[in-house]
Protein backbone atom coordinates (compact mmCIF):
# COMPACT_ATOMS: atom_id res chain seq x y z
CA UNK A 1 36.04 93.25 75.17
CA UNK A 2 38.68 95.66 74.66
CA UNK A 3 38.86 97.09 78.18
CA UNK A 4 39.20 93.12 79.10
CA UNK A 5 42.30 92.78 76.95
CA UNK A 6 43.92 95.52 78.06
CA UNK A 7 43.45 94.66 81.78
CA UNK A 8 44.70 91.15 81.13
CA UNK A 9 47.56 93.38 79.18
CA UNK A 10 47.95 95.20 82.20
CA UNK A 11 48.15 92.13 84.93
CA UNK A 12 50.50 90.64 82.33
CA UNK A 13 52.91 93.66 81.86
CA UNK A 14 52.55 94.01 86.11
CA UNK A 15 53.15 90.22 86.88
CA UNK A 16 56.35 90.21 84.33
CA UNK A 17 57.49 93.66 86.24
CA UNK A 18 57.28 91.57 89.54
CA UNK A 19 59.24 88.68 88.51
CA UNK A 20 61.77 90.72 86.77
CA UNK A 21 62.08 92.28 90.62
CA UNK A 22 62.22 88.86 92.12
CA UNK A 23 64.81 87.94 89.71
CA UNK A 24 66.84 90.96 90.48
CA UNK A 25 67.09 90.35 93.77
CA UNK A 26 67.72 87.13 93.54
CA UNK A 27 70.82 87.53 92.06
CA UNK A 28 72.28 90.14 94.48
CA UNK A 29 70.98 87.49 96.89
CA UNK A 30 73.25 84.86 94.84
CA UNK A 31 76.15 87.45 94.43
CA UNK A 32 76.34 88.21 98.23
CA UNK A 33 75.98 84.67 99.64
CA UNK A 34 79.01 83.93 97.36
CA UNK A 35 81.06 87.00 98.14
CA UNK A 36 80.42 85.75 101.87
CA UNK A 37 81.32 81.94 101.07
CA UNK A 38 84.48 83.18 99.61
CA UNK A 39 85.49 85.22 102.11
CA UNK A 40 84.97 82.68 104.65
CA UNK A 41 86.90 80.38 102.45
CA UNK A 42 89.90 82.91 102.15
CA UNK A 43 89.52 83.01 105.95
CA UNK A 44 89.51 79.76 107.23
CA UNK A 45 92.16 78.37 104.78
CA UNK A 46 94.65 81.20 105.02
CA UNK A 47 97.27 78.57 106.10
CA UNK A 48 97.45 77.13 102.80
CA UNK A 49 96.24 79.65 100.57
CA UNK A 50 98.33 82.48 102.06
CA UNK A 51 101.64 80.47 101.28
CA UNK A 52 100.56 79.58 97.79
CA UNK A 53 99.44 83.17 96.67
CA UNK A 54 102.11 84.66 98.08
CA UNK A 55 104.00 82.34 95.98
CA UNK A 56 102.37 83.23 92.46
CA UNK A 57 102.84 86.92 93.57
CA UNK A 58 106.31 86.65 93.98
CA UNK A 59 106.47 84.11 90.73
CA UNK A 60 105.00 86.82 88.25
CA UNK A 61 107.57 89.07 89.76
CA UNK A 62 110.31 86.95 88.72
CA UNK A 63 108.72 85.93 85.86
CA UNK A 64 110.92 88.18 83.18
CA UNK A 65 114.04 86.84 85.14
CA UNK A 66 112.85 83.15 83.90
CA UNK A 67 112.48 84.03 80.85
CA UNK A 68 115.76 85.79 80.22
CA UNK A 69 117.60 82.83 81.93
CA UNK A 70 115.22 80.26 79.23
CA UNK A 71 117.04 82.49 75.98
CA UNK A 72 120.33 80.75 76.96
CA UNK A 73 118.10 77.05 75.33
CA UNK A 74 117.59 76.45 79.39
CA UNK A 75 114.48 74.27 79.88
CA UNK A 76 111.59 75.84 82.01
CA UNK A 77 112.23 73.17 85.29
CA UNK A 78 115.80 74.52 85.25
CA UNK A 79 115.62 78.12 84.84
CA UNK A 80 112.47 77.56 87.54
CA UNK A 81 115.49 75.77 90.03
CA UNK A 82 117.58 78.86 89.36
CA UNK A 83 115.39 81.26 90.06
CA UNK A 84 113.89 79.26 93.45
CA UNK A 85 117.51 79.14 94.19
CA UNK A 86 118.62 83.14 93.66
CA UNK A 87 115.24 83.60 96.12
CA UNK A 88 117.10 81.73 98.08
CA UNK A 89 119.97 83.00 98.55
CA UNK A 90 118.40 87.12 98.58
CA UNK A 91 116.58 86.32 101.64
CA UNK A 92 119.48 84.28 103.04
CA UNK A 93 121.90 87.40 102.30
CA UNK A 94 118.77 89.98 104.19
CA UNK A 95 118.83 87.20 106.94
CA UNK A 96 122.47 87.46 107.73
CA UNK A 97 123.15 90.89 107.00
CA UNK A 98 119.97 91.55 109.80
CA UNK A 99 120.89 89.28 112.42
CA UNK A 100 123.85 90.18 113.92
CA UNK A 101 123.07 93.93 114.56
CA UNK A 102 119.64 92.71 115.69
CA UNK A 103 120.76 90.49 117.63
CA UNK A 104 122.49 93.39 119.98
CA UNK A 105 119.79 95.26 119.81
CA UNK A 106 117.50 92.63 121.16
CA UNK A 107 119.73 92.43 124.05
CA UNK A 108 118.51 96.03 124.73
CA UNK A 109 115.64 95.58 125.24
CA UNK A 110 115.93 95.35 128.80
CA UNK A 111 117.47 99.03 129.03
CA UNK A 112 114.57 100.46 126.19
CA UNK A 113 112.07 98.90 128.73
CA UNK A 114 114.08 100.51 131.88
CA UNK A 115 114.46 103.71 130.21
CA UNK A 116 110.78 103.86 128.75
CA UNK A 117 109.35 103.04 132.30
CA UNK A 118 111.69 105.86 134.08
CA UNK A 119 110.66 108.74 131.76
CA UNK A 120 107.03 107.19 132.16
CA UNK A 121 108.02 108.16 135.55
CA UNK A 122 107.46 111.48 135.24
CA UNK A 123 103.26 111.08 134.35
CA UNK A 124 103.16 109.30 137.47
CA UNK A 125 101.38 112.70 139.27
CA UNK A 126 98.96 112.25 136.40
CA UNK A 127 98.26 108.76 136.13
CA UNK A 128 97.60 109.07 140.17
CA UNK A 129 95.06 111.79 140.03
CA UNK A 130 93.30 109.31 137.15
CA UNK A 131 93.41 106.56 139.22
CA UNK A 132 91.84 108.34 142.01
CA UNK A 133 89.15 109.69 139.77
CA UNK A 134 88.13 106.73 138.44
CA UNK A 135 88.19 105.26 142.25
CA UNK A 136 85.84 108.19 143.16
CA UNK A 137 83.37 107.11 140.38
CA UNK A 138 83.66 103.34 141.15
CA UNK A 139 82.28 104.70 144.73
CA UNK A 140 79.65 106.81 143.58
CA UNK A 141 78.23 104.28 141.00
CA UNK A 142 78.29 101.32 143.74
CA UNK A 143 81.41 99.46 141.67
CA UNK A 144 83.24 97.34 143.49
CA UNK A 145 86.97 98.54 142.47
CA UNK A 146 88.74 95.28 143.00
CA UNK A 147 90.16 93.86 139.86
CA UNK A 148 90.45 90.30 138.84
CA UNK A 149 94.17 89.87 137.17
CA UNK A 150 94.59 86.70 134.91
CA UNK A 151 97.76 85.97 134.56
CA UNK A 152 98.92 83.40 131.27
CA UNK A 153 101.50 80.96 132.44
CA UNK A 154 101.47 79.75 128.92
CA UNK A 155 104.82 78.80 128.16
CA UNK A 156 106.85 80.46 125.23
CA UNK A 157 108.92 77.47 124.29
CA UNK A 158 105.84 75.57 124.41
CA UNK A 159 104.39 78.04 121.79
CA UNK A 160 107.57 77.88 119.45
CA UNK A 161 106.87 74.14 119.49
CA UNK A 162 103.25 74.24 118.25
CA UNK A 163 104.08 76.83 115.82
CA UNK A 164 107.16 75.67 114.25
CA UNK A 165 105.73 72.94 112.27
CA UNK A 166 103.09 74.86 111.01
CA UNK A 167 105.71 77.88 109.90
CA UNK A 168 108.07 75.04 108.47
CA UNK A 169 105.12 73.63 106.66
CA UNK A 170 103.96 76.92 104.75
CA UNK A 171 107.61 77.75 104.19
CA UNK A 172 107.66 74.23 102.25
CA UNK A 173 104.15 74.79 100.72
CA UNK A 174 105.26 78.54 99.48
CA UNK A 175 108.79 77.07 98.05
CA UNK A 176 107.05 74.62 96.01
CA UNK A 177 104.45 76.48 94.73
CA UNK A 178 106.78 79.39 93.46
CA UNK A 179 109.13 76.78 91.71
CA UNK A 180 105.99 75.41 90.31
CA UNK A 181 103.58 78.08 89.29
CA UNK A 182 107.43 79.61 87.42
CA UNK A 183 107.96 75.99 86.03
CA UNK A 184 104.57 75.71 84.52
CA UNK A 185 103.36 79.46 83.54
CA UNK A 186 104.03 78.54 80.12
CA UNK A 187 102.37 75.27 80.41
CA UNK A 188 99.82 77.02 82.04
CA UNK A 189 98.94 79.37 79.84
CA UNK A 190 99.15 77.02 76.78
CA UNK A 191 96.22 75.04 78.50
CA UNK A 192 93.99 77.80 79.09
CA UNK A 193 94.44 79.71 75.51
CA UNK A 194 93.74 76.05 74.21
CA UNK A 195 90.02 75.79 75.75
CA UNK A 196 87.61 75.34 73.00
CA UNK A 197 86.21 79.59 73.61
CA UNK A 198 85.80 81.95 70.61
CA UNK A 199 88.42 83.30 68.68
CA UNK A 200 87.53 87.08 70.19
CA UNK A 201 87.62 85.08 74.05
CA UNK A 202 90.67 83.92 73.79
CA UNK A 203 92.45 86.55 72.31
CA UNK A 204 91.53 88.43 75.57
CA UNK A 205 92.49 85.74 77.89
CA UNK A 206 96.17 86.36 75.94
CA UNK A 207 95.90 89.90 76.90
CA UNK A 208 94.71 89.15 80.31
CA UNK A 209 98.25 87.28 80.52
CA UNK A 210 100.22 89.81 79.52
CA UNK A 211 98.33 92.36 81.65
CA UNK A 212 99.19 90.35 84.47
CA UNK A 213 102.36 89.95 84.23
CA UNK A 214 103.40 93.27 82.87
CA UNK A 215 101.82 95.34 85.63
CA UNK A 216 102.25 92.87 88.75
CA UNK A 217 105.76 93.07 87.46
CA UNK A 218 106.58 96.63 87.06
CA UNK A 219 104.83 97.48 90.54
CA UNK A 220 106.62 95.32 92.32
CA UNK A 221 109.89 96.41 90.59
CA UNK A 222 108.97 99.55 91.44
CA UNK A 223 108.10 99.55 95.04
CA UNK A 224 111.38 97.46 95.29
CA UNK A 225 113.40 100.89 93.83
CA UNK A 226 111.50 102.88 95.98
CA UNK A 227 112.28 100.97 98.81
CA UNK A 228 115.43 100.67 98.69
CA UNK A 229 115.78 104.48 98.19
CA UNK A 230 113.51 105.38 100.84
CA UNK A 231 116.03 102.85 103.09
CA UNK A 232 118.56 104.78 101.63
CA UNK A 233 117.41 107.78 103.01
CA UNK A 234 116.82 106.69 106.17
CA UNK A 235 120.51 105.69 106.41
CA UNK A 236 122.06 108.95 105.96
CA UNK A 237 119.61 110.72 107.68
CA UNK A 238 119.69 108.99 110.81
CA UNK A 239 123.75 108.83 110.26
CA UNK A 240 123.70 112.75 110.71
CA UNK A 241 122.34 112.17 113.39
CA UNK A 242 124.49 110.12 115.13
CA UNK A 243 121.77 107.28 115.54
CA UNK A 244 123.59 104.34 116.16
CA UNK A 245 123.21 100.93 113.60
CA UNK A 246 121.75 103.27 110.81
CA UNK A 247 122.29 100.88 108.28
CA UNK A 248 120.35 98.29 109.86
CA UNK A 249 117.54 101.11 110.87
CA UNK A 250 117.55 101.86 106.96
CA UNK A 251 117.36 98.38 105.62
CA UNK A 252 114.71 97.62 107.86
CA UNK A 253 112.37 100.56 107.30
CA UNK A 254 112.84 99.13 103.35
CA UNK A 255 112.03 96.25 104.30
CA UNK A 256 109.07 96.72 106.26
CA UNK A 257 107.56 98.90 103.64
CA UNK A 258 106.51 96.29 101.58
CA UNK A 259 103.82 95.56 104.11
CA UNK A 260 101.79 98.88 103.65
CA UNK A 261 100.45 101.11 106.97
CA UNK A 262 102.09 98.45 109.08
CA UNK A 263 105.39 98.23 108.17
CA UNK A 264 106.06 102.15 108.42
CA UNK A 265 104.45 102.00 112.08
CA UNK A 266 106.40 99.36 113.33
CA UNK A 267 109.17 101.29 111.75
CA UNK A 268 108.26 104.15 113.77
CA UNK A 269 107.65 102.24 117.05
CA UNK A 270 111.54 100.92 116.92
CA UNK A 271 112.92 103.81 116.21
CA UNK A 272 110.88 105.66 119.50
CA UNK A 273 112.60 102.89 120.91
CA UNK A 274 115.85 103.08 119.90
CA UNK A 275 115.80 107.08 120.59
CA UNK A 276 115.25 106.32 124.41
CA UNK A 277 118.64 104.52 124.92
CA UNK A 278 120.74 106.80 122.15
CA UNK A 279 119.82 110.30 123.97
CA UNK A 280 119.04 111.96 127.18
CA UNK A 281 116.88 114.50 125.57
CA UNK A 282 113.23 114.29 124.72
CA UNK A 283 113.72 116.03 121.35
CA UNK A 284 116.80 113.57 120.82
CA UNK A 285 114.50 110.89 121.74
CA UNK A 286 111.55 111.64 119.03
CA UNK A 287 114.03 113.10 116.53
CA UNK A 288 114.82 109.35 115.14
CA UNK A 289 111.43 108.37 114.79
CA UNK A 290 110.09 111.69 113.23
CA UNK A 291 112.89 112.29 111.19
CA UNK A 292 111.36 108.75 109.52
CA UNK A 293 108.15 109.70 109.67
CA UNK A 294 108.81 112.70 107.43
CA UNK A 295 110.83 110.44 104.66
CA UNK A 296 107.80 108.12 104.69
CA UNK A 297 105.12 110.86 104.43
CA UNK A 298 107.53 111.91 101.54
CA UNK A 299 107.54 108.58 99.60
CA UNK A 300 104.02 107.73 100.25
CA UNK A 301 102.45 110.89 99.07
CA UNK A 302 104.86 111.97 96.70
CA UNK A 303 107.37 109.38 95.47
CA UNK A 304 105.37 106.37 95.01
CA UNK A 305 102.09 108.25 93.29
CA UNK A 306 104.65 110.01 90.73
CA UNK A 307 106.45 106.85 89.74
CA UNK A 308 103.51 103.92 90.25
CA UNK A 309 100.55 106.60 88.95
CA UNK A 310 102.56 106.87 85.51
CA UNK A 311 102.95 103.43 85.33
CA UNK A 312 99.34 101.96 86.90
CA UNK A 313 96.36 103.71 87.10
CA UNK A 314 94.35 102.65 90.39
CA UNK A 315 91.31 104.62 92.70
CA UNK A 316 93.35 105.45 95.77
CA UNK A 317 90.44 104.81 97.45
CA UNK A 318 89.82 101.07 96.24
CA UNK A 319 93.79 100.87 96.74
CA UNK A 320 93.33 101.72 100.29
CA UNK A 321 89.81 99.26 100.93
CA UNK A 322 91.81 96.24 98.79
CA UNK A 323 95.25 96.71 102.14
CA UNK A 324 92.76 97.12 104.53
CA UNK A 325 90.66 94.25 103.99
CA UNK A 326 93.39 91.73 103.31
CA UNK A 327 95.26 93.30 106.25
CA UNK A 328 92.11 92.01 108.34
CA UNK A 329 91.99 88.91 106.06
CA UNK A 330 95.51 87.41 106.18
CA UNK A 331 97.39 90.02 108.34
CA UNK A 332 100.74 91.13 107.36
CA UNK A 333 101.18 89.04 104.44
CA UNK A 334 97.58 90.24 102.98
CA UNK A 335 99.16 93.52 103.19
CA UNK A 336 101.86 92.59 100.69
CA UNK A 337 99.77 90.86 98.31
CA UNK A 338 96.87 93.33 98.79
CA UNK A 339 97.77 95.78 95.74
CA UNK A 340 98.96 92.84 93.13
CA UNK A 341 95.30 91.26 93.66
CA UNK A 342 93.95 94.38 92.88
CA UNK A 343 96.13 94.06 89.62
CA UNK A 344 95.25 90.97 88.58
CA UNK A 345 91.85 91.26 88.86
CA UNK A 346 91.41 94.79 86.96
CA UNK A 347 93.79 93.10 84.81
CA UNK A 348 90.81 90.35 84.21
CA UNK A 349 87.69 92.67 84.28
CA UNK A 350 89.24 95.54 81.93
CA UNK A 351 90.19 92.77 78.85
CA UNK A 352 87.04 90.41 79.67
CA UNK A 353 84.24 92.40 80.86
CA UNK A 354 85.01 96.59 80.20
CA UNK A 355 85.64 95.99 76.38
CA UNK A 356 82.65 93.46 75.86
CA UNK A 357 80.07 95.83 77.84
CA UNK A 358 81.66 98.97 75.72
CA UNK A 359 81.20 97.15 72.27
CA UNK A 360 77.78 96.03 73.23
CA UNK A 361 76.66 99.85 73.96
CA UNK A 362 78.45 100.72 70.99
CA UNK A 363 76.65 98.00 69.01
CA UNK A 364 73.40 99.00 70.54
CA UNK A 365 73.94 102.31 69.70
C-alpha cells in the first residue's frame, strides 16, 4: 500500500514537473509572438509612429525649457506655442545658414563626378585584366557573358510628387504631437499617478517620470555640446588646411552626428568628395576626410564615454544592438531616437521591476 502511494506520489510530482515545462514554454512562446507582433507593428506603421516618437523625444528634451518659461504664471498651451515656435525658428536658422553654401556645392557635383571618374582612370589596367578574368571563367563554366541592363526611366519629379505629401504630412503629424505631448506632460502625468495602484506603485511611476526626463534630457544636452564642439573642431581643422566652406563642412559633420554610424560616414563620404575638386594630390585629396575621421574616432571613443558614462550608465554593447536595430527599423531617424528608447525603458524596468525583484530576494531571504 505504501509502495502504491508513493508511485501515485511519484506520477503526481512527474505530471506537475511536465506541466510546469509546458507552462514555461508557453510563455516564451507568448513573449516571442509578441516581441514579433510589435516589431511588425513598429515596422509597418513607421509613417506615423516615427513622426510622433520623434516628437516626444524631442519634447522631453525641451521639457526643462517649458517649465522655466511656465515660472513667469505662463499657462502650459502657451509656454507649449513658445517652445513649438523657438523649434521653429532653430531649424529655420540651420536651414538658411546651410543652404546657400550647399547650394554651390551641389552645383559641383558635376566636376566631383568628372574628377572622381578621371583618377578612377588610372585602375582602368586593373579593372581590364578583371574583366577579362571573369570573361575567361564565364567561358570555361559555359556562362553566357551577355548582360541584361534595366534601365529605370522613373521620373524624379514624378517621385518628388508622390513623396511630398507624405513628407508634408509627417512634418504636420511631428509638429502637433511635440506641441501636444509638451502641452499635456503635466496633464499627463497627473492622470497616470491618479490610477487607483498602490501607494508603493505609484510612487515608482513618479520616479519613472523623473527618470525620464532627467536622463533623456541631459543626454541629449549633452550630445548637443559635444556636437557642436566636435563641429567646432572640424572647422579649424579643415581651415588649416585650406579646405574651402569649412564652416559649412563643420556644421554639418555636427549635425550629422546626431544620427549615430551614419551620420559620421556620410560625413566622411563628402568630404572624399570635396578633397577631389580642392587638390591635385592624392594625400590632399584624403587629408579632408581623414583629418575628420580622426576628430570623430576622438569624440566617439573618448569624448562622449567621459562626459555621457559619468552622467548615464549603459552596456556599450546593448547601446550598440538598440542603433542598429532601429537603424534597420526606421532608418536614419531610428538612429536618433535609438539611445533615448534605451533610456526610457531602463528608466521603466530599473524603478518598476529591478527594485521589486531585489526586495522580494531580500524578503525571501
Amino acid at each position: 500500500m505504501q509502495n502504491m502511494e508513493q508511485a501515485t506520489t511519484g506520477n503526481s510530482s512527474a505530471a506537475s514537473r511536465h506541466r510546469s515545462r509546458i507552462d514555461a514554454a508557453a510563455r516564451v512562446s507568448i513573449i516571442f509572438l509578441a516581441l514579433v507582433a510589435l516589431v511588425a507593428t513598429l515596422h509597418f506603421s513607421k509613417t506615423i509612429l516615427a513622426p510622433i516618437m520623434l516628437a516626444v523625444v524631442i519634447g522631453i528634451m525641451f521639457g526643462p525649457i517649458a517649465d522655466r518659461i511656465e515660472k513667469f504664471h505662463i499657462p502650459a498651451s502657451r509656454s507649449a506655442a513658445i517652445v513649438v515656435l523657438l523649434f521653429i525658428i532653430l531649424i529655420t536658422i540651420a536651414i538658411a545658414v546651410f543652404a546657400a553654401p550647399l547650394s554651390t556645392w551641389i552645383d559641383q557635383l558635376p566636376r566631383i563626378w568628372a574628377r572622381l571618374r578621371f583618377e578612377l582612370a588610372s585602375w582602368q589596367d586593373n579593372l581590364d585584366t578583371i574583366s577579362e578574368l571573369q570573361a575567361q571563367l564565364r567561358s570555361v563554366t559555359g556562362q553566357k557573358s551577355g548582360d541584361t541592363v534595366v534601365v529605370d526611366d522613373s521620373s524624379t519629379v514624378q517621385d518628388a510628387a508622390i513623396l511630398a505629401p507624405t513628407i508634408i504630412g509627417q512634418i504636420a503629424l511631428f509638429l502637433a504631437s511635440f506641441y501636444f505631448f509638451v502641452a499635456a506632460r503635466h496633464t499627463l502625468r497627473r492622470t497616470i499617478l491618479s490610477l487607483p495602484v498602490t501607494r508603493r506603485t505609484r510612487w515608482h511611476m513618479a520616479r519613472v517620470f523623473r527618470e525620464i526626463e532627467n536622463n533623456v534630457s541631459d543626454y541629449l544636452l549633452a550630445i548637443t555640446i559635444i556636437n557642436i564642439g566636435m563641429g567646432l573642431s572640424v572647422t579649424l581643422a579643415l581651415w588649416a588646411l585650406g579646405v574651402p566652406s569649412p564652416l559649412l563642412w563643420g556644421m554639418l559633420a555636427a549635425a550629422l552626428n546626431y544620427v549615430i554610424f551614419i551620420g559620421p560616414a556620410v560625413t566622411f563620404a563628402i568630404l572624399l568628395g570635396v578633397g577631389l575638386i580642392s587638390s591635385t594630390s592624392l594625400w590632399g585629396m584624403v587629408t579632408p576626410a581623414l583629418v575628420f575621421l580622426g576628430i570623430n574616432f576622438l569624440e566617439a571613443q573618448i569624448v562622449t564615454p567621459l562626459v555621457i558614462g559619468r552622467r548615464i550608465t549603459l552596456n556599450p554593447f546593448i547601446v550598440f544592438l538598440a542603433i542598429v536595430f532601429w537603424i534597420w527599423l526606421w532608418g536614419p531617424l531610428g538612429g536618433f531616437i535609438a539611445v533615448p528608447s534605451l533610456l526610457i525603458i531602463f528608466a521603466i524596468y530599473n524603478q518598476m521591476f529591478a527594485e521589486q525583484a531585489t526586495l522580494s530576494t531580500t524578503d525571501t531571504s
